[in-house]
N, C-alpha and C. Protein backbone atom coordinates (compact mmCIF):
# COMPACT_ATOMS: atom_id res chain seq x y z
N UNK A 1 138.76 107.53 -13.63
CA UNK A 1 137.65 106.64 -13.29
C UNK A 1 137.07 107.12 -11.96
N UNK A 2 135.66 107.37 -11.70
CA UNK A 2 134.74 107.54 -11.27
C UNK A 2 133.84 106.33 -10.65
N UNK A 3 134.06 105.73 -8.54
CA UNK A 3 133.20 104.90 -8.64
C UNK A 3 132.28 105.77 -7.72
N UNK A 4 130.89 105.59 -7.86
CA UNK A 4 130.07 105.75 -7.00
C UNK A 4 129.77 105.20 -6.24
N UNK A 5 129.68 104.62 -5.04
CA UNK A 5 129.59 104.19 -3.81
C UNK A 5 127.20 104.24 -3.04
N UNK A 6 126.78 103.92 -3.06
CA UNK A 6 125.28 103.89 -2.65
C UNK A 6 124.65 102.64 -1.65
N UNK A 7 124.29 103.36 -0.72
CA UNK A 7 123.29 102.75 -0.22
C UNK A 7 121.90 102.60 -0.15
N UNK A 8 121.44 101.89 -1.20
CA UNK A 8 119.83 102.01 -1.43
C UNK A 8 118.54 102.33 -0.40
N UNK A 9 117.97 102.84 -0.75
CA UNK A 9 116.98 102.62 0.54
C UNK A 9 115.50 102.27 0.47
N UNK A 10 114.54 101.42 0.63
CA UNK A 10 113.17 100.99 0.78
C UNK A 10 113.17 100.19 -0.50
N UNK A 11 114.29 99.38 -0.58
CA UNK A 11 114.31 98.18 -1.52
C UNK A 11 115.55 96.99 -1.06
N UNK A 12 115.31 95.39 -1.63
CA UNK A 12 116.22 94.61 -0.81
C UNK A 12 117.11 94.82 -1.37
N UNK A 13 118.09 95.06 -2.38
CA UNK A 13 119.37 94.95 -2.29
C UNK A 13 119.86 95.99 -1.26
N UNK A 14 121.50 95.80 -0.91
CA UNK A 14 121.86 96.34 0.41
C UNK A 14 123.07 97.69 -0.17
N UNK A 15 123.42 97.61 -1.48
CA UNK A 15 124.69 97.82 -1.44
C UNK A 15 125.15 98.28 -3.62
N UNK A 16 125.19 99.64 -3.76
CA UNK A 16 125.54 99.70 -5.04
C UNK A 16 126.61 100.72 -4.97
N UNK A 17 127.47 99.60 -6.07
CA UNK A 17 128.82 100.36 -7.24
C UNK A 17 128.81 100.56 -8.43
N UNK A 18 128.81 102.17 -8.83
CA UNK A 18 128.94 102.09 -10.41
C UNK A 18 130.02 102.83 -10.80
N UNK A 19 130.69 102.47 -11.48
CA UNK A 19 132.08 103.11 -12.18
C UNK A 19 131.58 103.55 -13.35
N UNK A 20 132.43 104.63 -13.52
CA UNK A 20 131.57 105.55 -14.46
C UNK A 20 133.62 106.63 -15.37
N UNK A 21 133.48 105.79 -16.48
CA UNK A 21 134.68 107.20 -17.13
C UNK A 21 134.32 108.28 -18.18
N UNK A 22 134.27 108.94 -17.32
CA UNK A 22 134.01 110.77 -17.72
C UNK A 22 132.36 110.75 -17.16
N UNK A 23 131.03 110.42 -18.33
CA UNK A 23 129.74 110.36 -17.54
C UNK A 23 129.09 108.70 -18.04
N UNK A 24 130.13 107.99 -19.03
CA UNK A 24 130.02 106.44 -19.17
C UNK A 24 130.21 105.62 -18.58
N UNK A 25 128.96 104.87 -17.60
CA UNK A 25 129.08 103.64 -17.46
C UNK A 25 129.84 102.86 -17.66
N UNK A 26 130.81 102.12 -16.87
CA UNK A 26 131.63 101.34 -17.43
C UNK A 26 131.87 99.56 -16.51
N UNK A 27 130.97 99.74 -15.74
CA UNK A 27 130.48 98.87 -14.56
C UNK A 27 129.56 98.93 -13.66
N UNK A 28 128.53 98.00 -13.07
CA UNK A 28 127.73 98.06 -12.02
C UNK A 28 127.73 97.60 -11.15
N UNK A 29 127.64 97.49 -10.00
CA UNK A 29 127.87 95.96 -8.86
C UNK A 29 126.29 96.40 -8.42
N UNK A 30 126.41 95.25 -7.58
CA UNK A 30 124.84 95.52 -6.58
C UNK A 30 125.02 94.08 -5.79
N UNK A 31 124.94 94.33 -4.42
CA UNK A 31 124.63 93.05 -3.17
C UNK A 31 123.37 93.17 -2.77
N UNK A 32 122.91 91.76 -2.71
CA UNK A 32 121.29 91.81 -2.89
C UNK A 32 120.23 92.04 -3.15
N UNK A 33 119.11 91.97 -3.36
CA UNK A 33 118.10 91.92 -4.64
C UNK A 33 117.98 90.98 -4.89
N UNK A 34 117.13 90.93 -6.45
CA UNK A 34 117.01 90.17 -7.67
C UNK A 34 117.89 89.65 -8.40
N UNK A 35 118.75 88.65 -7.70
CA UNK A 35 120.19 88.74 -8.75
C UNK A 35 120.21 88.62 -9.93
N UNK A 36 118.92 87.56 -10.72
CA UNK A 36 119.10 87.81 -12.04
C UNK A 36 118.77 89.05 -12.32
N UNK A 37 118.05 89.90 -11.99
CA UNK A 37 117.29 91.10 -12.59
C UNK A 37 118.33 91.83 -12.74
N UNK A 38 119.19 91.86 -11.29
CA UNK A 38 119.67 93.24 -11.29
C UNK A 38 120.91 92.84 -11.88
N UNK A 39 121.38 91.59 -12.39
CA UNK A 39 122.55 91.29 -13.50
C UNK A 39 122.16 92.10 -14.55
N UNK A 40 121.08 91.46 -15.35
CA UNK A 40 120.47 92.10 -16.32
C UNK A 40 120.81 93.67 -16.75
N UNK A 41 119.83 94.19 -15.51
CA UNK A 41 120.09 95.73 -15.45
C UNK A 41 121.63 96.40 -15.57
N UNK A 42 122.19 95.80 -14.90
CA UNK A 42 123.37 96.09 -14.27
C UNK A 42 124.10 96.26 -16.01
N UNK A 43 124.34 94.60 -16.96
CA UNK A 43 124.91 95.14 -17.76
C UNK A 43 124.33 95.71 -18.98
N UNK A 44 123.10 96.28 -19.31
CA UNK A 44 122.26 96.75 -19.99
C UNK A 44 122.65 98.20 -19.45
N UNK A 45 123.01 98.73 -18.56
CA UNK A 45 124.01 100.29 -18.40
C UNK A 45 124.95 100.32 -18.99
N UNK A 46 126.23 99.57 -18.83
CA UNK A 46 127.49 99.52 -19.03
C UNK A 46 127.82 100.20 -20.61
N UNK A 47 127.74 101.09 -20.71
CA UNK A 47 127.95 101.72 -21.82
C UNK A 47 126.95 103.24 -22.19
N UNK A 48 126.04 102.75 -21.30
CA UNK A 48 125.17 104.19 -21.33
C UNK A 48 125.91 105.47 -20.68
N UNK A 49 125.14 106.49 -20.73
CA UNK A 49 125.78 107.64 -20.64
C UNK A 49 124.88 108.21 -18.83
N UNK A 50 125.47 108.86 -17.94
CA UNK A 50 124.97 108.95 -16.29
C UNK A 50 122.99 109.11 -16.95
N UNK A 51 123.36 110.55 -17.88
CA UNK A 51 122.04 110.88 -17.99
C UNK A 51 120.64 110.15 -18.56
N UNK A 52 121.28 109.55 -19.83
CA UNK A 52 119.96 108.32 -20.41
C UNK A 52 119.94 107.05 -19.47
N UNK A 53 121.47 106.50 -18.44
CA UNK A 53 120.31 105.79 -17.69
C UNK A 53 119.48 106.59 -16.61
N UNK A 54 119.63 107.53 -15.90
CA UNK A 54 118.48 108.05 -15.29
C UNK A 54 117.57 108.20 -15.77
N UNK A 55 117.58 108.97 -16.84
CA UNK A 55 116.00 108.87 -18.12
C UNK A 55 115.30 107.81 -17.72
N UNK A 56 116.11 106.48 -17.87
CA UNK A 56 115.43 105.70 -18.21
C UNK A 56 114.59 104.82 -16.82
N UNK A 57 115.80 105.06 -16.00
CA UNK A 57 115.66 104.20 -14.90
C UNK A 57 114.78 104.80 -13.46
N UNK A 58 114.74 106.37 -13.77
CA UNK A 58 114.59 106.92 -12.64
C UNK A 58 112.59 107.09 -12.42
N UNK A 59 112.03 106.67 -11.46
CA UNK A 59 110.65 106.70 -11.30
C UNK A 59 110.18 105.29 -11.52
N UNK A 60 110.64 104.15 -11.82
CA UNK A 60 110.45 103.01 -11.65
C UNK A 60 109.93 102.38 -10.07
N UNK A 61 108.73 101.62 -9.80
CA UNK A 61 108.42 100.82 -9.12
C UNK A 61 108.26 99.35 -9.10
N UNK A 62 108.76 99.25 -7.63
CA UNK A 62 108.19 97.61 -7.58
C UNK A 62 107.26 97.22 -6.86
N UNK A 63 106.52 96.67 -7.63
CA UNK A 63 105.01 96.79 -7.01
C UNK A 63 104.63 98.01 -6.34
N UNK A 64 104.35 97.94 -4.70
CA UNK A 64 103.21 99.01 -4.01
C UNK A 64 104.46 100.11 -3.24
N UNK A 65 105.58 99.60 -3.89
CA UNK A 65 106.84 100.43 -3.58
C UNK A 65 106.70 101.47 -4.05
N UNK A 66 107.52 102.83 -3.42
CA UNK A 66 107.30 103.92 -4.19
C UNK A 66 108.60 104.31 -4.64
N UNK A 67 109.65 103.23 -4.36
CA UNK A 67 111.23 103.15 -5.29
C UNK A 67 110.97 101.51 -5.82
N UNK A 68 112.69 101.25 -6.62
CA UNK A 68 112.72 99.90 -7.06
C UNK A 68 114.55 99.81 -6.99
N UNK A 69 114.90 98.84 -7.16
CA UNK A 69 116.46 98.62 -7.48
C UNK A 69 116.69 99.62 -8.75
N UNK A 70 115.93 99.69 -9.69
CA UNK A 70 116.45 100.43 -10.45
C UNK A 70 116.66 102.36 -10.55
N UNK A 71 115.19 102.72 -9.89
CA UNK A 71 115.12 103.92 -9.66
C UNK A 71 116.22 103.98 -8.53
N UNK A 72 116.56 103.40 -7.03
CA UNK A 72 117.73 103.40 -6.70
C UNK A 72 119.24 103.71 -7.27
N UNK A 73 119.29 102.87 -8.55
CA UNK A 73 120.74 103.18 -9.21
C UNK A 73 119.91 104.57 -9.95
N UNK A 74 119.48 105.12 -10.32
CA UNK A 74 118.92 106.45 -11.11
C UNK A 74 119.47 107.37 -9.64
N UNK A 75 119.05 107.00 -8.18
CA UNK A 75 119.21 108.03 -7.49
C UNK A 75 121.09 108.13 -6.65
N UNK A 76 121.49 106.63 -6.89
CA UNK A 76 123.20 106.41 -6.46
C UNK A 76 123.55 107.64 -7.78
N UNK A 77 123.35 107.56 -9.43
CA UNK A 77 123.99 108.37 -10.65
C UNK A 77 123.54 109.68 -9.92
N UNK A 78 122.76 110.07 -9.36
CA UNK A 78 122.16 111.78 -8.99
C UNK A 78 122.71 112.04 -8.26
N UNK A 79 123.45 111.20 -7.35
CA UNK A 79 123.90 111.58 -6.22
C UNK A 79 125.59 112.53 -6.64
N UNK A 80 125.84 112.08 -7.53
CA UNK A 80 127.35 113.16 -7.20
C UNK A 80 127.26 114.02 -8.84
């Protein structure tokens, strides 16, 4: 088991964990944000594979942002 450790940056949550066995998702955490959203998000991974959620997640904005909580977790999975 594989956790990733992230500190987001130019969005409010403060703080992401994703556990990951072999390149599967197998958990998300996140401190602050959108808590429902980023529940949502969070277990709508849990079973994906590192690469289709980046696919999916990575280049996302919020609003006049030029990241989001989600492109964040796309850039915590890039990171290792």
């Amino acid at each position: 088991m594989e956790t990733i450790t992230y500190h987001p940056r130019g969005v409010c949550s403060r703080y992401m964990e994703i556990d990951l066995e072999g390149d599967v998702i197998q958990a998300v955490r996140v401190v602050g944000g959108c808590s429902g959203n980023l529940q949502g998000v969070s277990a709508l991974m849990v079973g994906m594979t590192r690469e289709e959620a980046i696919r999916r997640l990575e280049g996302i904005k919020c609003g006049p942002k030029p990241t989001s909580c989600p492109d964040q977790l796309a850039q915590a999975l890039k990171s290792k």
